[in-house]
Structures are given as structure tokens and as C-alpha cells.
N, C-alpha and C. Protein backbone atom coordinates (compact mmCIF):
# COMPACT_ATOMS: atom_id res chain seq x y z
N UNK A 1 -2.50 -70.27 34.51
CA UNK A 1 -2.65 -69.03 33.79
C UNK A 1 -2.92 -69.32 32.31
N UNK A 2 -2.30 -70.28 31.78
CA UNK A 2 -2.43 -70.71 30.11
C UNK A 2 -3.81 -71.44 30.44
N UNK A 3 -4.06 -72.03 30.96
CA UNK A 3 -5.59 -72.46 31.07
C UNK A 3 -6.86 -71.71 31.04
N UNK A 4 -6.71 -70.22 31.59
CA UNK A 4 -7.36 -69.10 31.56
C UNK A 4 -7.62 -69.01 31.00
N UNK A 5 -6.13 -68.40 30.05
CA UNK A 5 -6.02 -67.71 28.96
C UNK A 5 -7.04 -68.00 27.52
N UNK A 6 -6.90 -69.72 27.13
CA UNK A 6 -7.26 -71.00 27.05
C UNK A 6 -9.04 -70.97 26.64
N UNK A 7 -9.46 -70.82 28.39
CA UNK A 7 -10.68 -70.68 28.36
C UNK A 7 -11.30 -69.11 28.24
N UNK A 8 -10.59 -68.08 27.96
CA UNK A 8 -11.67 -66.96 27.79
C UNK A 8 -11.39 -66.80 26.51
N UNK A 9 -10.70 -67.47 25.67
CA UNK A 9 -10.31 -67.31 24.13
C UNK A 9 -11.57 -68.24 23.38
N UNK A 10 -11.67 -69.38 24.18
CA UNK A 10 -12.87 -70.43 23.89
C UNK A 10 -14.18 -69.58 24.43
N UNK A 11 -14.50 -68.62 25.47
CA UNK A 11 -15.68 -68.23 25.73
C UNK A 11 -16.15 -67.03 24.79
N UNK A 12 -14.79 -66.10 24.27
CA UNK A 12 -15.02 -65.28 22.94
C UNK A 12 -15.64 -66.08 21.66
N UNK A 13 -14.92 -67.54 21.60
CA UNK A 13 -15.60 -68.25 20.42
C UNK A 13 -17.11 -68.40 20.70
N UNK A 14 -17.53 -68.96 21.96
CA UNK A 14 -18.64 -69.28 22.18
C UNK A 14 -19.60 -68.05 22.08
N UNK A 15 -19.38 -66.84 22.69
CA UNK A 15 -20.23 -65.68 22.73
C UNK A 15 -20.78 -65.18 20.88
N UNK A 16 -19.44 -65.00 20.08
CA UNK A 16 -19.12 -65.10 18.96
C UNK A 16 -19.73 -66.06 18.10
N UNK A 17 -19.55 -66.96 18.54
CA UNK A 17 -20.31 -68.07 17.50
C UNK A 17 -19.62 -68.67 16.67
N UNK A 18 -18.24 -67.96 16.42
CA UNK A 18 -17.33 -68.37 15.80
C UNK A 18 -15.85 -68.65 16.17
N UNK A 19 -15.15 -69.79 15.68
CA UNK A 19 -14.03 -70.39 15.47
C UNK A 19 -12.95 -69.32 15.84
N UNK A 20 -12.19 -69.01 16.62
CA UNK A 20 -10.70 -68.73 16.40
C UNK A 20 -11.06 -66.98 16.23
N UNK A 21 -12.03 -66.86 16.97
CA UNK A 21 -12.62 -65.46 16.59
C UNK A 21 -11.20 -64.11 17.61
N UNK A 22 -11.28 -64.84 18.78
CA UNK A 22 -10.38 -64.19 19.20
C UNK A 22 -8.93 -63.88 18.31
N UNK A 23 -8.35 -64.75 18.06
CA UNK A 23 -7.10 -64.36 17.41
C UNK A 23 -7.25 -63.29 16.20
N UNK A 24 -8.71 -63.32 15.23
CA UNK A 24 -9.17 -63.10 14.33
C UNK A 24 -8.99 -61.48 15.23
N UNK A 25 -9.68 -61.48 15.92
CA UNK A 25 -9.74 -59.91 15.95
C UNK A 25 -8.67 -59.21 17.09
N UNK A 26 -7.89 -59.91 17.36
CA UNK A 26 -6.64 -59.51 17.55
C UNK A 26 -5.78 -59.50 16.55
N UNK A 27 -6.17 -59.69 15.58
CA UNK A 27 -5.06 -59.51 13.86
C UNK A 27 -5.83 -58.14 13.39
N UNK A 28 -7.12 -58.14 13.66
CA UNK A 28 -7.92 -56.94 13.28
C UNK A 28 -7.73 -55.55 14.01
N UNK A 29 -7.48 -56.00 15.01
CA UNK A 29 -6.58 -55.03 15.86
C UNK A 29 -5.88 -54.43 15.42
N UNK A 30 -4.54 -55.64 15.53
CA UNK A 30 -3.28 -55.00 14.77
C UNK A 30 -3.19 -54.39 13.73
N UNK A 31 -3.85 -54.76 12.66
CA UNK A 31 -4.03 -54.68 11.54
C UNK A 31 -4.68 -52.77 11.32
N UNK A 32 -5.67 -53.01 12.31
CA UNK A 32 -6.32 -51.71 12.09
C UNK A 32 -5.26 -50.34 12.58
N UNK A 33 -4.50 -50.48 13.55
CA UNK A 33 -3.70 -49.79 14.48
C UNK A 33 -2.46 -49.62 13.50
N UNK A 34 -2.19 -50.53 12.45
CA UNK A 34 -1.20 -50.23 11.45
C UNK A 34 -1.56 -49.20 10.97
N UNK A 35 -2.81 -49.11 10.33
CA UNK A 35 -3.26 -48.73 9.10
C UNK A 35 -3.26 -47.26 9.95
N UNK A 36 -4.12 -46.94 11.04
CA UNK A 36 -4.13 -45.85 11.57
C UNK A 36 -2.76 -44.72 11.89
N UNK A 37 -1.61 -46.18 12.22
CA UNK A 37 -0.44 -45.21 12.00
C UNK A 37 -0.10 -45.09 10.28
N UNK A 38 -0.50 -45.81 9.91
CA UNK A 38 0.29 -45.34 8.61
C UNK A 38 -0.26 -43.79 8.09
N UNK A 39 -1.60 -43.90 8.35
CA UNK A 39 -2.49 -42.88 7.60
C UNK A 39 -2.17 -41.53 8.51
N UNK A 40 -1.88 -41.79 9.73
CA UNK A 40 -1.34 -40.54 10.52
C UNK A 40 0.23 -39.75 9.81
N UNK A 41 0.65 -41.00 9.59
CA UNK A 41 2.12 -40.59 9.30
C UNK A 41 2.08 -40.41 7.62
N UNK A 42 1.00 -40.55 6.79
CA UNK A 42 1.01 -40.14 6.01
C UNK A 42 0.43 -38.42 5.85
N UNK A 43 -0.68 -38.13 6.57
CA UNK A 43 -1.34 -36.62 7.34
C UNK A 43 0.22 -36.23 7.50
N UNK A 44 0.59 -36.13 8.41
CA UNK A 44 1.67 -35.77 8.59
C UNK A 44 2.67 -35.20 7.75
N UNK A 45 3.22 -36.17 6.86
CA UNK A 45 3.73 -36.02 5.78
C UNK A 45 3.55 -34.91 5.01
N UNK A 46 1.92 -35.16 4.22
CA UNK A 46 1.37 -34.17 3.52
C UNK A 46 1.06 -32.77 4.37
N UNK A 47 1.10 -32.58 5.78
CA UNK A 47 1.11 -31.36 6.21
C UNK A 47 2.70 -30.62 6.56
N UNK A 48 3.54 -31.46 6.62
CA UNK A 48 4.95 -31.27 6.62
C UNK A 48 5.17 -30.54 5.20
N UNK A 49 5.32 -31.01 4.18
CA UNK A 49 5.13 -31.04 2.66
C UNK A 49 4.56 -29.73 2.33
N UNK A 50 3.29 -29.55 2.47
CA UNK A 50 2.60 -28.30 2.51
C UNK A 50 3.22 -27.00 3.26
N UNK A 51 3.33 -27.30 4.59
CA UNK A 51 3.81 -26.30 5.45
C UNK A 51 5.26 -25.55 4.46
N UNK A 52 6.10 -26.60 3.86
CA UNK A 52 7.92 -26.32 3.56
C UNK A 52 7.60 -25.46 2.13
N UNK A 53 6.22 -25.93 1.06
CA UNK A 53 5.71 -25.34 0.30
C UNK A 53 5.20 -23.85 0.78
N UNK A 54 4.27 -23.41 1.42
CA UNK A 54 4.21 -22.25 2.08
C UNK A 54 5.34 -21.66 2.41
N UNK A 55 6.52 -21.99 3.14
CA UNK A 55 7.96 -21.31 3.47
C UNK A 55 8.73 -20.84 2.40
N UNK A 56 8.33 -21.97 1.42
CA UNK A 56 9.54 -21.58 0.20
C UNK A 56 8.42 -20.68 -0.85
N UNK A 57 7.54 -20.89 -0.60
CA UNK A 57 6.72 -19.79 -1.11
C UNK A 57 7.10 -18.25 -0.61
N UNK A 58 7.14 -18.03 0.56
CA UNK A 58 7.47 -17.06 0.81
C UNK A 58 8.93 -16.45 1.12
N UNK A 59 9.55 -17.44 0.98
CA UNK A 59 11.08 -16.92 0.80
C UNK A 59 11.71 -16.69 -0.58
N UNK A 60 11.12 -17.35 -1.39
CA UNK A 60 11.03 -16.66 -2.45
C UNK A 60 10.50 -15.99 -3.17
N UNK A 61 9.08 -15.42 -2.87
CA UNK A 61 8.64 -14.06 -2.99
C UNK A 61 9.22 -12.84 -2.09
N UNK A 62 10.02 -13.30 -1.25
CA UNK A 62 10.89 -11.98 -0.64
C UNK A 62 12.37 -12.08 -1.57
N UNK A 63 12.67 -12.87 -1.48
CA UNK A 63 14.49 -12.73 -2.43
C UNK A 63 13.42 -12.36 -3.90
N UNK A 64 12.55 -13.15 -4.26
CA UNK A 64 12.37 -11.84 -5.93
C UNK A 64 11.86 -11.15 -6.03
N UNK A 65 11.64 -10.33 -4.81
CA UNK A 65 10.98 -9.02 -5.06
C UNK A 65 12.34 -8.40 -5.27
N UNK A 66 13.14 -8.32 -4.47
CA UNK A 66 14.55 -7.88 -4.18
C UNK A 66 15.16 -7.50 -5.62
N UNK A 67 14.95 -9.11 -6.37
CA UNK A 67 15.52 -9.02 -7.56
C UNK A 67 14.63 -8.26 -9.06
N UNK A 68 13.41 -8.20 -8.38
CA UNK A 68 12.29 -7.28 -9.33
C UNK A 68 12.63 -6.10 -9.35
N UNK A 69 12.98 -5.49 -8.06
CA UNK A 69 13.05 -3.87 -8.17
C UNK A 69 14.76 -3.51 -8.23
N UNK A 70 15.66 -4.44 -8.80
CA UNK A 70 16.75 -4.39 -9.27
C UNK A 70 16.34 -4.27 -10.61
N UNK A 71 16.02 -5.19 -11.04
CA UNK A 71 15.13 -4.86 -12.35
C UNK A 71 14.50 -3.68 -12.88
N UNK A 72 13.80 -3.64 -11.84
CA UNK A 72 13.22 -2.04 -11.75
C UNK A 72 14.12 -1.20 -12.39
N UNK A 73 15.05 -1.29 -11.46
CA UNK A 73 15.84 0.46 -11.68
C UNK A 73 16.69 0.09 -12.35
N UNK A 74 17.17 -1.01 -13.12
CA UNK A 74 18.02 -1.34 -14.16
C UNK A 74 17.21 -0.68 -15.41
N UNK A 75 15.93 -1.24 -15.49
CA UNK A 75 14.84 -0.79 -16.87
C UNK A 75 14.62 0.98 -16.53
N UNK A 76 14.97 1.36 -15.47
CA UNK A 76 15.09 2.73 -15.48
C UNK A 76 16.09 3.65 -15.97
N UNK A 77 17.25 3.47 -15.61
CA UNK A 77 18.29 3.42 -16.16
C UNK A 77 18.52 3.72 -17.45
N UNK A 78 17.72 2.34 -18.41
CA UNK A 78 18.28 2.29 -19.62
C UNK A 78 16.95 3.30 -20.06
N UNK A 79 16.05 3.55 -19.64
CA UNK A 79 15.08 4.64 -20.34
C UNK A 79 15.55 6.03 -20.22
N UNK A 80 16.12 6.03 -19.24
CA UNK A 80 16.84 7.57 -18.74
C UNK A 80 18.18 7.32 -19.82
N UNK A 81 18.99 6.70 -20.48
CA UNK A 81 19.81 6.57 -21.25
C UNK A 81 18.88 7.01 -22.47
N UNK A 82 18.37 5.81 -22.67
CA UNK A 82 17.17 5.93 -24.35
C UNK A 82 16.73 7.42 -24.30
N UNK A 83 16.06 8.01 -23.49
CA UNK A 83 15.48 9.48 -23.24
C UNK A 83 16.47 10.60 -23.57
N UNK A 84 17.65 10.35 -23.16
CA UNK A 84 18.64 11.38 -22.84
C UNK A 84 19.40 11.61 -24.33
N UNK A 85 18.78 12.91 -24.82
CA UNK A 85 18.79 13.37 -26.23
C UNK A 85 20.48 14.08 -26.51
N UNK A 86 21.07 14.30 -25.50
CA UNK A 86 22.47 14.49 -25.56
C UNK A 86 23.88 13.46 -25.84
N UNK A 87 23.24 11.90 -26.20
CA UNK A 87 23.52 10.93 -26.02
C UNK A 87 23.74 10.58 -27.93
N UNK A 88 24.37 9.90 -28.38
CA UNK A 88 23.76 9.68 -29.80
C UNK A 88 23.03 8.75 -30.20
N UNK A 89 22.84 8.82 -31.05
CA UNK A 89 21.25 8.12 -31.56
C UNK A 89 21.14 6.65 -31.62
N UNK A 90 22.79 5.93 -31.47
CA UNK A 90 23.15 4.63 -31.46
C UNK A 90 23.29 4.18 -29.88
N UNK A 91 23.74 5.27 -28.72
CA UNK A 91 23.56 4.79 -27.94
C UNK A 91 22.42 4.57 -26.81
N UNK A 92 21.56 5.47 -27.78
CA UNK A 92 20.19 5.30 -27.40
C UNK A 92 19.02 4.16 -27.72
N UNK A 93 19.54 3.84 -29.00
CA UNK A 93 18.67 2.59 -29.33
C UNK A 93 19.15 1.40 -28.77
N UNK A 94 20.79 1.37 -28.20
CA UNK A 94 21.31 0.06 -27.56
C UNK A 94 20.52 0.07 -26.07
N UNK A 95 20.22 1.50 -25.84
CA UNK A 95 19.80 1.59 -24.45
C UNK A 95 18.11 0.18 -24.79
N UNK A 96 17.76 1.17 -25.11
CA UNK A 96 16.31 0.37 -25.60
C UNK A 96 16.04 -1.15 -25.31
N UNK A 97 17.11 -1.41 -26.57
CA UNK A 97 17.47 -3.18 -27.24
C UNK A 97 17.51 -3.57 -25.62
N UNK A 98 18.77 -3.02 -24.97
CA UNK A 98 19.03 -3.60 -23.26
C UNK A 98 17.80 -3.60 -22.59
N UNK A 99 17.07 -2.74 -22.30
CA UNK A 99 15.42 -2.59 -22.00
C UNK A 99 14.55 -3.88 -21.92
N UNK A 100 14.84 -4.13 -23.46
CA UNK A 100 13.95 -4.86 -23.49
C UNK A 100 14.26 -6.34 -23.11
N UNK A 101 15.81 -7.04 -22.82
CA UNK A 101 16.13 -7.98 -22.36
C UNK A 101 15.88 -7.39 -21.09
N UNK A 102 16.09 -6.94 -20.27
CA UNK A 102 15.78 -6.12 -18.87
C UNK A 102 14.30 -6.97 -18.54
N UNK A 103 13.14 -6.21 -19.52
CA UNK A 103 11.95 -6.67 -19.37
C UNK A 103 11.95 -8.26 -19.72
N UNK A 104 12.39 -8.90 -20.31
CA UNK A 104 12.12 -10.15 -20.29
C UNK A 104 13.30 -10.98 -19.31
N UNK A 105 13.74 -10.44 -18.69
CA UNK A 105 14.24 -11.21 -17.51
C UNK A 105 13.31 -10.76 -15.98
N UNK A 106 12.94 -9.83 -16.37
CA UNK A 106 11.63 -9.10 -15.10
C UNK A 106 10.75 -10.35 -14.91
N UNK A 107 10.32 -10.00 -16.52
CA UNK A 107 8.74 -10.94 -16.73
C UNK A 107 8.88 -12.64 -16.21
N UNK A 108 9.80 -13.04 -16.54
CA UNK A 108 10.45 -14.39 -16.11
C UNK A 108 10.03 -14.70 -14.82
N UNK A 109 10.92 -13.98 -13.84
CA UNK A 109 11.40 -13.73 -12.67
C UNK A 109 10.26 -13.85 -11.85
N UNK A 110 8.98 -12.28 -12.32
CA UNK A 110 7.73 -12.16 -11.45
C UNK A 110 6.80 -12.88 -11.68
N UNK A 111 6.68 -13.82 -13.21
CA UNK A 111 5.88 -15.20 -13.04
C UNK A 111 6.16 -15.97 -12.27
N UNK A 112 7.38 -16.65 -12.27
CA UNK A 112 7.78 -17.30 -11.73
C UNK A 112 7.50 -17.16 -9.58
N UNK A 113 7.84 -16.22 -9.89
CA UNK A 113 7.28 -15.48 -8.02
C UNK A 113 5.87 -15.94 -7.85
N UNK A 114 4.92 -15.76 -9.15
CA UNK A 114 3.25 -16.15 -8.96
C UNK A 114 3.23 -17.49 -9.12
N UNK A 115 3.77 -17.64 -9.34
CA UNK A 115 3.72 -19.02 -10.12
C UNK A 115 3.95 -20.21 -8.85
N UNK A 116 5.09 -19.26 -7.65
CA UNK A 116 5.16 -19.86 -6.96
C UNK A 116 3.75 -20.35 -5.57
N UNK A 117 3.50 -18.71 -5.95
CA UNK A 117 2.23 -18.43 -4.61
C UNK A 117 1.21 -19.42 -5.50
N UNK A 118 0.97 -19.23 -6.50
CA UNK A 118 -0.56 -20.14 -7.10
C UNK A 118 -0.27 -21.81 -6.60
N UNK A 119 0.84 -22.48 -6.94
CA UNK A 119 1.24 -23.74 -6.37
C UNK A 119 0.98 -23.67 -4.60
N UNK A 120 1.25 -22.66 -4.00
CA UNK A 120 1.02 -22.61 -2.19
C UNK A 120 -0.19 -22.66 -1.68
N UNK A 121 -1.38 -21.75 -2.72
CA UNK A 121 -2.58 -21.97 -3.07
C UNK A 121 -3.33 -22.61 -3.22
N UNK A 122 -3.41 -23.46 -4.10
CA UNK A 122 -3.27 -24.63 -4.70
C UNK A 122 -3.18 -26.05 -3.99
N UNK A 123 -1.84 -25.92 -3.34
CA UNK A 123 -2.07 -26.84 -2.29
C UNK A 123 -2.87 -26.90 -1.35
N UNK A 124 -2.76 -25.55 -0.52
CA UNK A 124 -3.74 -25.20 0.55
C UNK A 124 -5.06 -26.07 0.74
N UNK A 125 -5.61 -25.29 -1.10
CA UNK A 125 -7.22 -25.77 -1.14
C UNK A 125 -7.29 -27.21 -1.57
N UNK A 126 -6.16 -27.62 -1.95
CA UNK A 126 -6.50 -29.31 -1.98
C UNK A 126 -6.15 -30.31 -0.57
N UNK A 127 -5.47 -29.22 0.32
CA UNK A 127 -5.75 -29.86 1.58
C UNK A 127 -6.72 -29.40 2.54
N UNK A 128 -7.59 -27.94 2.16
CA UNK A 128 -8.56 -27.80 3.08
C UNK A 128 -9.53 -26.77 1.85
N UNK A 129 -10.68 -27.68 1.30
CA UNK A 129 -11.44 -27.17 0.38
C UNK A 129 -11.87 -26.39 0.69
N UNK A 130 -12.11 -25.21 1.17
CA UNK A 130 -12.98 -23.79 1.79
C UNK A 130 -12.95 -22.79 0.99
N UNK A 131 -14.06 -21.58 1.35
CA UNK A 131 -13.83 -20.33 0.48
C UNK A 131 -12.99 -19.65 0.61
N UNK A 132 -12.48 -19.12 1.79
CA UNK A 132 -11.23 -19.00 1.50
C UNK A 132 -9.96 -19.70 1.11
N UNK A 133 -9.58 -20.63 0.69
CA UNK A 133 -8.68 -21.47 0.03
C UNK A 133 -9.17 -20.84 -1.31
N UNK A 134 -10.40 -21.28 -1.44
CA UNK A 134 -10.59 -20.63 -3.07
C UNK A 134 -10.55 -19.36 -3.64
N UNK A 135 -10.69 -18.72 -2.59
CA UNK A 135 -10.50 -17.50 -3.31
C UNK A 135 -8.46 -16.91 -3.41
N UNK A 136 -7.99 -17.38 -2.31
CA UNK A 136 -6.26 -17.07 -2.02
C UNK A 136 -6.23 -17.56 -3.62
N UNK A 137 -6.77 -19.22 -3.62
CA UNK A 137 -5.90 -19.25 -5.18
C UNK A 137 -6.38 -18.43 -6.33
N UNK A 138 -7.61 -18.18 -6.49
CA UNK A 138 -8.22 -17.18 -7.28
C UNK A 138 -7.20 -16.31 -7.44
N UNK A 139 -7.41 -15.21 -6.40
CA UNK A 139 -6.33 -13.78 -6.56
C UNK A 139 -4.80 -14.34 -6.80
N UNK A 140 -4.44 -15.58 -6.39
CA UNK A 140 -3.05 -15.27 -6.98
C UNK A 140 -2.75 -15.68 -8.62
N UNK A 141 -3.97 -16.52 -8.98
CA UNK A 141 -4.70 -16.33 -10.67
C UNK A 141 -4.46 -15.00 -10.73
N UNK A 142 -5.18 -14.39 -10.60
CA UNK A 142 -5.45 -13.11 -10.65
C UNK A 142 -4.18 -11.79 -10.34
N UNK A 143 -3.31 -12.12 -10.19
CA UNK A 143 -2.48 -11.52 -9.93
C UNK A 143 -1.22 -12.41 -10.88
N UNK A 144 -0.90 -13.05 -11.38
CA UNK A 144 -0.67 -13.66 -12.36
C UNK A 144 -1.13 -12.56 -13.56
N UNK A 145 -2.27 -12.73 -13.81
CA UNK A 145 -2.67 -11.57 -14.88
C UNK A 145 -2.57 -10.40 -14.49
N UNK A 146 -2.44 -9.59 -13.36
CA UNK A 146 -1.67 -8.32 -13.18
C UNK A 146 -0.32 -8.29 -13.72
N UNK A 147 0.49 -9.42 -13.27
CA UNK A 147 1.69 -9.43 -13.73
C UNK A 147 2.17 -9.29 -15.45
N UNK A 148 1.32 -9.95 -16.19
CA UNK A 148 1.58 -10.35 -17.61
C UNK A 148 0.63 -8.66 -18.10
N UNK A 149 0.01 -8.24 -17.60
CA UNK A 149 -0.60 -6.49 -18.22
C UNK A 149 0.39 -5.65 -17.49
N UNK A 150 0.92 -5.65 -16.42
CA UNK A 150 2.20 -4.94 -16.26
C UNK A 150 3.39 -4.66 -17.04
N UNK A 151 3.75 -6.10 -17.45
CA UNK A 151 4.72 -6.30 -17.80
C UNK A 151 4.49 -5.77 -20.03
N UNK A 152 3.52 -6.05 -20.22
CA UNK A 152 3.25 -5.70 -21.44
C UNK A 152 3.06 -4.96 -21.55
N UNK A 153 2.21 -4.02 -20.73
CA UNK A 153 2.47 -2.16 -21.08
C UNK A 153 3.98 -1.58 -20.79
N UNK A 154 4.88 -2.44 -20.17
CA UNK A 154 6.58 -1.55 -20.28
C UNK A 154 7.24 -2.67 -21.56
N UNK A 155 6.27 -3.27 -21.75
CA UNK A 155 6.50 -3.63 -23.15
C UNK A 155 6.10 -3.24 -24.53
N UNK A 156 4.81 -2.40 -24.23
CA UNK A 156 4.56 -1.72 -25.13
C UNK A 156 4.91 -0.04 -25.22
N UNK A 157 5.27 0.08 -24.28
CA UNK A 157 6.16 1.26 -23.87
C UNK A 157 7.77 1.39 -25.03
N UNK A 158 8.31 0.54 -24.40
CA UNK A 158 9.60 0.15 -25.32
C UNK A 158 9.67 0.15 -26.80
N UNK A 159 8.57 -0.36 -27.20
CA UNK A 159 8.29 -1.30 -28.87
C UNK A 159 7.97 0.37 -29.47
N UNK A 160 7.15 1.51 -28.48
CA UNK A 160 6.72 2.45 -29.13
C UNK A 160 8.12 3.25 -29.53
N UNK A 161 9.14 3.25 -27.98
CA UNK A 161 10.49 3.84 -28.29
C UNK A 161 11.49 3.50 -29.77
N UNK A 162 11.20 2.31 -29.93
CA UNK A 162 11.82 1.52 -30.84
C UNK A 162 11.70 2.60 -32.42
N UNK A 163 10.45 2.26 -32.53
CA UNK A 163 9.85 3.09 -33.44
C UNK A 163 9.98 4.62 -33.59
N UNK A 164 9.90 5.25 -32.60
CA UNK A 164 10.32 7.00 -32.28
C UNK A 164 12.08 6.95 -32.62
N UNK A 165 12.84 6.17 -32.25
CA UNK A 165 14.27 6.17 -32.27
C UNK A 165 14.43 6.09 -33.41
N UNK A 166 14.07 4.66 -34.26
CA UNK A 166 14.66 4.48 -35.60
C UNK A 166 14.02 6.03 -36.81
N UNK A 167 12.66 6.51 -36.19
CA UNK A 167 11.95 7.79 -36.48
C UNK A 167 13.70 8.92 -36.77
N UNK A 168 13.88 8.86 -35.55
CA UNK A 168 14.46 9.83 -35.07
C UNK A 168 16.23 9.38 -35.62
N UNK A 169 16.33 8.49 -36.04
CA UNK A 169 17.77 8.08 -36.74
C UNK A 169 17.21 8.46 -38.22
N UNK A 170 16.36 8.37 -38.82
CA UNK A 170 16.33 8.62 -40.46
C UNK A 170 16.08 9.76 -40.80
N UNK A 171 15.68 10.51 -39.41
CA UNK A 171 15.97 12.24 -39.52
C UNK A 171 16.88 12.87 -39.57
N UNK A 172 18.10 12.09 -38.68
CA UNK A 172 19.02 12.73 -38.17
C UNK A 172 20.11 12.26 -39.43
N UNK A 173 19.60 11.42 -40.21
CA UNK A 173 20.59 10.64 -41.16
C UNK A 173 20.35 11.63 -42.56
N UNK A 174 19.08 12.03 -42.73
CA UNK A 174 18.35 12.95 -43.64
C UNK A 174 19.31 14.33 -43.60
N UNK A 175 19.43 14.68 -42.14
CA UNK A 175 19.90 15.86 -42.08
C UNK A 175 21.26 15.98 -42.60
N UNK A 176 21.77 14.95 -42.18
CA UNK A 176 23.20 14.67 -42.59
C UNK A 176 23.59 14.80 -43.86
N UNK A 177 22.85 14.13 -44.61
CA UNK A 177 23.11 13.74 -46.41
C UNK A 177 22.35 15.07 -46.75
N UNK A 178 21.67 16.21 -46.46
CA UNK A 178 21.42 18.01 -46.46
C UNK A 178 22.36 18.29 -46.51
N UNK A 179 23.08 17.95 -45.04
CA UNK A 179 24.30 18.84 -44.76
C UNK A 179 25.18 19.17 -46.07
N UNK A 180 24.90 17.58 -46.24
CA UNK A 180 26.54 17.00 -47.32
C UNK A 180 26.37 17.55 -48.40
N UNK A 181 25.11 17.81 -48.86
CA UNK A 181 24.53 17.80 -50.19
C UNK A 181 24.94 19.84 -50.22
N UNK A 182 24.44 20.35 -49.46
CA UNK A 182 24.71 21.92 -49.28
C UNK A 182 26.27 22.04 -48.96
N UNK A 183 27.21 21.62 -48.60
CA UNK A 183 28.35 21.73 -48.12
C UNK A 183 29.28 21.46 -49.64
N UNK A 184 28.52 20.61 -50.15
CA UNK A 184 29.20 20.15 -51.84
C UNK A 184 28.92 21.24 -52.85
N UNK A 185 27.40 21.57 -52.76
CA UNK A 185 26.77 22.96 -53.73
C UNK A 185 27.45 23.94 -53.27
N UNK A 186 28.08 24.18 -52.04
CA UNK A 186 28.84 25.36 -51.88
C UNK A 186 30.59 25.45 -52.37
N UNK A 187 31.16 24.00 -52.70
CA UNK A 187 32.28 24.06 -53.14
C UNK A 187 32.14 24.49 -54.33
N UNK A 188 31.46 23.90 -55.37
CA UNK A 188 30.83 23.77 -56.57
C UNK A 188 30.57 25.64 -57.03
């Protein structure tokens, strides 16, 4: 049997033309069959990787939406406070001031949510270049900038209150020092 073996290893040389050709491409073999698992188990990897990116993409665009429209009706809240003219004029502008930390813990929050989908995106199309890959990441670009013009018109919303309030404190402060001023001419 080793004699066989022997001679069809010598008849590969001979067909071959070359020396030790057999062993040669039984290392090439091996060699190649490595590489093939490695590169599988690297595929793998990077589609494992991707896939847990997509999941946590979307598990955390569901827990911060949750926490957006807490937000929501927190920044509602304090406008229905700020608004509410039966209130005094100090606890209306604290309403505001709160507002506007309100809005910048929003704004945080719902980038961060895009921020997550553009990375899921992102990956996608760098593991499968297509038009649609390009466009998912596009719109969630694009929705990114929905987010930041959302968030700046209840920001420019606020900044206008700011201004109407302190308006509305140097009136009410005006009226006061009238009051005082007529209340004194009448002792007088």
C-alpha cells in the first residue's frame, strides 16, 4: 500500500513535471480550505455584527420614542403653565426656562435615535451597495434634518415666549410703581 501510495505521488511528479508537486498541492489544499473557512467565518461575523446593529437599532428607536413623547407632554405641560395668565409672572417664566431644558434633552435623545438608524444604514449599504441601501441611508440623513427643524421651531417658539414674558414682567412691574406712585399722591 506505501508503495502505491509512493508511486502515484511520483506519477503526479511525472505528469506535472515537477518535484514534490503532490505534497505541494496538498499544502495548497489545505492552505486554500483554511483561508475559505476563515473568510466564511469572517462573512459571518460581519453579518452577525450587522444583523445585532439592525436589532439595537430598532430597540432603541422603540424605548426613545417612548421617552420622546414623555418629553412631549412634559414640554406641554410647562407651556400650558408659561400660557396660564392666572399664574404669576415668575412662575411663568420658570415654566419657560424648564421648557427649554425639556427641549434640549428632547433634541439629544431624537438625534441620538437618528443617529442610531443612519449607523444601521450605513452599515447595510457597506455590506450590500444597492439603491436601495442608498437611499434608506439618504432618508435617515434626511430625517436627521427633520429632526434638528423640528426641534428648532419649539425652539424658536420658546425664545419668542421668553421675550413676550420678560415684555409682560416690565408691564406688570410699570403698573406696580403707578400703583405706588398714585397710592402716595393720594396720602399726600
Amino acid at each position: 500500500a506505501q508503495k502505491a501510495k509512493e508511486a502515484g505521488k511520483e506519477f503526479v511528479d511525472v505528469i506535472t513535471g515537477i518535484d514534490g508537486s503532490y505534497e505541494k498541492g496538498k499544502q495548497l489544499i489545505i492552505e486554500t480550505s483554511r483561508a475559505v473557512v476563515d473568510y466564511t467565518s469572517n462573512i459571518i461575523k460581519a453579518a452577525d455584527a450587522n444583523t445585532k446593529l439592525k436589532n439595537d437599532a430598532l430597540l432603541a428607536v422603540a424605548v426613545n420614542q417612548g421617552l420622546i413623547e414623555k418629553y412631549d407632554r412634559q414640554a406641554e405641560q410647562l407651556r400650558q403653565i408659561r400660557d396660564d395668565e392666572s399664574l404669576t409672572i415668575e412662575e411663568r417664566i420658570a415654566a419657560n426656562e424648564k421648557l427649554a431644558a425639556v427641549l434640549d434633552e428632547q433634541e439629544k435623545l431624537m438625534l441620538a435615535n437618528v443617529d442610531i438608524q443612519i449607523a444601521a444604514a450605513q452599515a447595510e449599504l457597506d455590506r450590500n451597495n444597492n439603491i436601495e441601501n442608498q437611499v434608506a441611508l439618504i432618508e435617515a440623513q434626511n430625517e436627521k434634518l427633520a429632526v434638528q427643524a423640528q426641534i428648532e421651531g419649539f425652539r424658536s417658539e420658546q425664545l419668542i415666549n421668553v421675550n413676550s414674558l420678560l415684555r409682560e414682567q416690565a408691564e406688570l412691574e410699570n403698573e406696580r410703581v403707578e400703583k405706588q406712585k398714585e397710592a402716595a399722591e393720594d396720602i399726600v
